[in-house]
Protein backbone atom coordinates (compact mmCIF):
# COMPACT_ATOMS: atom_id res chain seq x y z
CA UNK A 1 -14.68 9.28 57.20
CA UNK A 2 -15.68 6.21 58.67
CA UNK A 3 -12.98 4.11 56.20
CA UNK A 4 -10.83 6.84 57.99
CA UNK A 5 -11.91 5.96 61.36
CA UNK A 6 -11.67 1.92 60.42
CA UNK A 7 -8.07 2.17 59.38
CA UNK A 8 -6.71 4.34 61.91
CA UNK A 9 -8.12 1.98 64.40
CA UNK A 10 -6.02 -1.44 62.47
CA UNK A 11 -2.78 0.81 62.12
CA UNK A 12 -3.47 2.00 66.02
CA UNK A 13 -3.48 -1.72 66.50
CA UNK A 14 -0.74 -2.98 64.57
CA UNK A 15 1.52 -0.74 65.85
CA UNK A 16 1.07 -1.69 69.36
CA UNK A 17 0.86 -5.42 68.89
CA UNK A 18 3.30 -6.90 65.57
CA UNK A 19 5.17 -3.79 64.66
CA UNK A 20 5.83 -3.17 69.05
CA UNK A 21 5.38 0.65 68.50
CA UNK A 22 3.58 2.02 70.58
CA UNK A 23 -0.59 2.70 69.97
CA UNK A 24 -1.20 6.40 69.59
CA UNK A 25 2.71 5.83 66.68
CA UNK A 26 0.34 5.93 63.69
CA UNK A 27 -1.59 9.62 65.14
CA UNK A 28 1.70 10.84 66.14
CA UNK A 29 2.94 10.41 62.54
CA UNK A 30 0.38 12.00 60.90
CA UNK A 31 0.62 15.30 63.18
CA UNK A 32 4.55 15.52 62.63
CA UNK A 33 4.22 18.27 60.11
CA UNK A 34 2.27 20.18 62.72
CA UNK A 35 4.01 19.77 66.35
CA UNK A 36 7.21 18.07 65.46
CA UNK A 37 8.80 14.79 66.03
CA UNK A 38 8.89 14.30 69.83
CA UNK A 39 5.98 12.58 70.67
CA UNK A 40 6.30 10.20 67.70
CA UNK A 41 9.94 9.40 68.48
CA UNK A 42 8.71 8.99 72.23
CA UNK A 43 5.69 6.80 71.03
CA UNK A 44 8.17 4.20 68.69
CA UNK A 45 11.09 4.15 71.37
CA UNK A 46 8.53 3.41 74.20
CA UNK A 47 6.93 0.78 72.40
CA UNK A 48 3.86 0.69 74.68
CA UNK A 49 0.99 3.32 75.62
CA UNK A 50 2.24 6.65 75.32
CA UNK A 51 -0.61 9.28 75.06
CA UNK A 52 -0.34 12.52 74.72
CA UNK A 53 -3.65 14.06 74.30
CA UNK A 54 -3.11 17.12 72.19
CA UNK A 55 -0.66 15.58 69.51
CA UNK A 56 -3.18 12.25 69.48
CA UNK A 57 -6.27 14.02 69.08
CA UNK A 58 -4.40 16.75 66.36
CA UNK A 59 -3.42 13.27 63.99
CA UNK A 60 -6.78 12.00 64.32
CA UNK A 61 -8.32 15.15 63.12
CA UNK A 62 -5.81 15.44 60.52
CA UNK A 63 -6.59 12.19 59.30
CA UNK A 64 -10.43 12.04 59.41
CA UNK A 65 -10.17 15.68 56.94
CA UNK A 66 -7.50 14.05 54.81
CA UNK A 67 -9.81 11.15 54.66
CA UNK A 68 -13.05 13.00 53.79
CA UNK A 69 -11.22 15.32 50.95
CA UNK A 70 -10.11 11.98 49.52
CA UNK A 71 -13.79 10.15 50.13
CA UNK A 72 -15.59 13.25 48.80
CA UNK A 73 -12.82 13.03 45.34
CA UNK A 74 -13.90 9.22 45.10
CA UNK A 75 -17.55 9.93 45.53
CA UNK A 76 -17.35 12.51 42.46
CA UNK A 77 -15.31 10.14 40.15
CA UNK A 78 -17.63 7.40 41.12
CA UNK A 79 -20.96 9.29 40.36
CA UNK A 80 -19.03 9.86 37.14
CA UNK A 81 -18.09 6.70 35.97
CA UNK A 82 -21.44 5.28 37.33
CA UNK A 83 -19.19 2.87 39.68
CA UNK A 84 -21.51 0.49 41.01
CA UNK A 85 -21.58 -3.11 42.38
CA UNK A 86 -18.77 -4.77 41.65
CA UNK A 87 -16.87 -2.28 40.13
CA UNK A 88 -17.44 0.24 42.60
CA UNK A 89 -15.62 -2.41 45.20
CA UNK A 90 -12.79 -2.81 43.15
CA UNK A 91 -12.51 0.76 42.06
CA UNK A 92 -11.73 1.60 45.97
CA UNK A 93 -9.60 -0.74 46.33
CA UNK A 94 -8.00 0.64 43.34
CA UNK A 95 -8.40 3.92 44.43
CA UNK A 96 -7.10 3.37 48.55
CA UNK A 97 -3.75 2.05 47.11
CA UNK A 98 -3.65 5.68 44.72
CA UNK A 99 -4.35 7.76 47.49
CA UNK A 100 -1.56 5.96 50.09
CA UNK A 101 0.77 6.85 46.85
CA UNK A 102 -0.15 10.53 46.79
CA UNK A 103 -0.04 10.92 50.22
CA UNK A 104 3.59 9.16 50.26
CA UNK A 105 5.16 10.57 47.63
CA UNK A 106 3.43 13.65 46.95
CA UNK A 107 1.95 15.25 50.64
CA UNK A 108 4.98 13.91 52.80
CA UNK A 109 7.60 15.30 50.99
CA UNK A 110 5.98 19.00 50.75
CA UNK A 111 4.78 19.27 53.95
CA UNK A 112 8.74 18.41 54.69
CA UNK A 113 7.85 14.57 55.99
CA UNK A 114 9.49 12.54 53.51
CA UNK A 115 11.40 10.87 56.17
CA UNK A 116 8.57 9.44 57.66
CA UNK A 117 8.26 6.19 55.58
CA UNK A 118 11.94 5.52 56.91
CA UNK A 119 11.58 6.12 60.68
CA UNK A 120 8.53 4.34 60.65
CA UNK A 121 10.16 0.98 59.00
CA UNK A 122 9.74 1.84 54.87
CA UNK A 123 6.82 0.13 52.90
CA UNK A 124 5.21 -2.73 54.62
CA UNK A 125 2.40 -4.80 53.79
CA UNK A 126 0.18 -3.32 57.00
CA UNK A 127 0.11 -0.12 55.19
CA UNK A 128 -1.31 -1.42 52.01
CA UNK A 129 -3.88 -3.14 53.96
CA UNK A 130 -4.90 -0.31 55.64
CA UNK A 131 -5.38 2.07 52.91
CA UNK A 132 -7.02 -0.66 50.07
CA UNK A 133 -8.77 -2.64 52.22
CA UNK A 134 -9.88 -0.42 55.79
CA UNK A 135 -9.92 2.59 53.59
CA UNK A 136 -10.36 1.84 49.76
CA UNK A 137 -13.14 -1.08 50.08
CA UNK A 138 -15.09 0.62 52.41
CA UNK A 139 -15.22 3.72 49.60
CA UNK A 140 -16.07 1.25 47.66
CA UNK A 141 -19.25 0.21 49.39
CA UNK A 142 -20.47 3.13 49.77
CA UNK A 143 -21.91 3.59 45.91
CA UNK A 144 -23.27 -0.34 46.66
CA UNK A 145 -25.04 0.44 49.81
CA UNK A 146 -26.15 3.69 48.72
CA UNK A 147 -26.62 3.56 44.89
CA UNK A 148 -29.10 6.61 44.73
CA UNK A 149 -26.15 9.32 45.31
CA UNK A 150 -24.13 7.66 41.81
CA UNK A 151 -26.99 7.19 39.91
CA UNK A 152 -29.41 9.29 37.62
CA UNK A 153 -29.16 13.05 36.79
CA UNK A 154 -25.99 15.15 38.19
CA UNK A 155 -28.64 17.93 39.20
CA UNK A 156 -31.45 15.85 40.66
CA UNK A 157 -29.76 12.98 42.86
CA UNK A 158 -31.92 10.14 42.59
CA UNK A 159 -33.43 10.83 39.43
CA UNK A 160 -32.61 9.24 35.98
CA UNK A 161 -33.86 12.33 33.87
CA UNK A 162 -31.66 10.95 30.42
C-alpha cells in the first residue's frame, strides 16, 4: 500500500502541474466505474483544484485495495522465486509495468472504462513512471528491507527448515 500511496501522490502531482489537469484527475479516474464521469470531466476541464470529497476519497480507497491485492500477488511470487537483492528490485520494476498492463487492458475494459486511457491523453511516459518506479520498485524493496518474510520454510516464516 504504501507504493500505492507514493504513486498516487506523483500522478496527483503531475496532473496538476505538467499535464494542467486538475489534482484530485488521477482519484477521479479511478472511481469512474463507481460514480460516473462528472467529477473527472469537471476535474480535467477545470484544470485546477476541484475536490469533491466523496468521489476523491472513493478513488483513493479503490486504489490503495487494488494496490494491496497486487502487493500481496508480488509478495507470494517473490517468496517463491526467493526474489531478493537485486533481483527483487528489478523484479518490481518488472512487475509495476505488468500490473499497469492488466489494469489497462484487462480491468478498464470490463469494468466498462476502456475509454479512460483516451480522455485522459493515451499512454504517456508519467504513467510508466508511476507504476515501475513509485509502485513496482518500492515492491521491490520490500523483500530487500525485509528478507525474513521471502526466505526459509513456506510454513515457518523466518526459518530455513530445508
Amino acid at each position: 500500500m504504501i507504493g500505492g500511496a507514493l504513486m498516487a501522490m506523483f500522478t496527483m502531482i503531475a496532473s496538476a502541474t505538467y499535464l494542467r489537469m486538475g489534482f484530485f484527475t488521477p482519484l477521479y479516474a479511478i472511481a469512474v466505474p463507481l460514480i460516473g464521469q462528472h467529477p473527472l470531466l469537471t476535474s480535467i476541464t477545470d484544470g485546477g483544484f476541484y475536490l469533491a470529497p466523496g468521489p476523491a476519497l472513493l478513488g483513493l480507497v479503490v486504489h490503495l485495495l487494488w494496490s494491496a491485492l497486487w502487493g500481496l500477488i508480488f509478495g507470494l511470487l517473490a517468496r517463491r522465486l526467493h526474489l531478493t537483492a537485486g533481483r527483487a528490485i528489478i523484479g518490481g520494476l518488472v512487475y509495476g509495468v505488468l500490473v499497469m498492463l492488466v489494469m489497462f487492458f484487462v480491468v478498464l475494459p470490463s469494468v466498462g472504462a476502456s475509454y479512460l486511457l483516451r480522455l485522459l491523453g493515451g499512454w504517456s511516459f508519467w504513467l510508466i513512471i508511476a507504476h515501475a518506479l513509485f509502485y513496482g520498485v518500492f515492491l521491490g524493496l520490500w523483500p530487500v528491507l525485509q528478507p525474513q518474510f521471502f526466505t526459509g520454510s513456506p510454513y515457518y516464516p523466518g526459518r530455513n527448515l530445508h
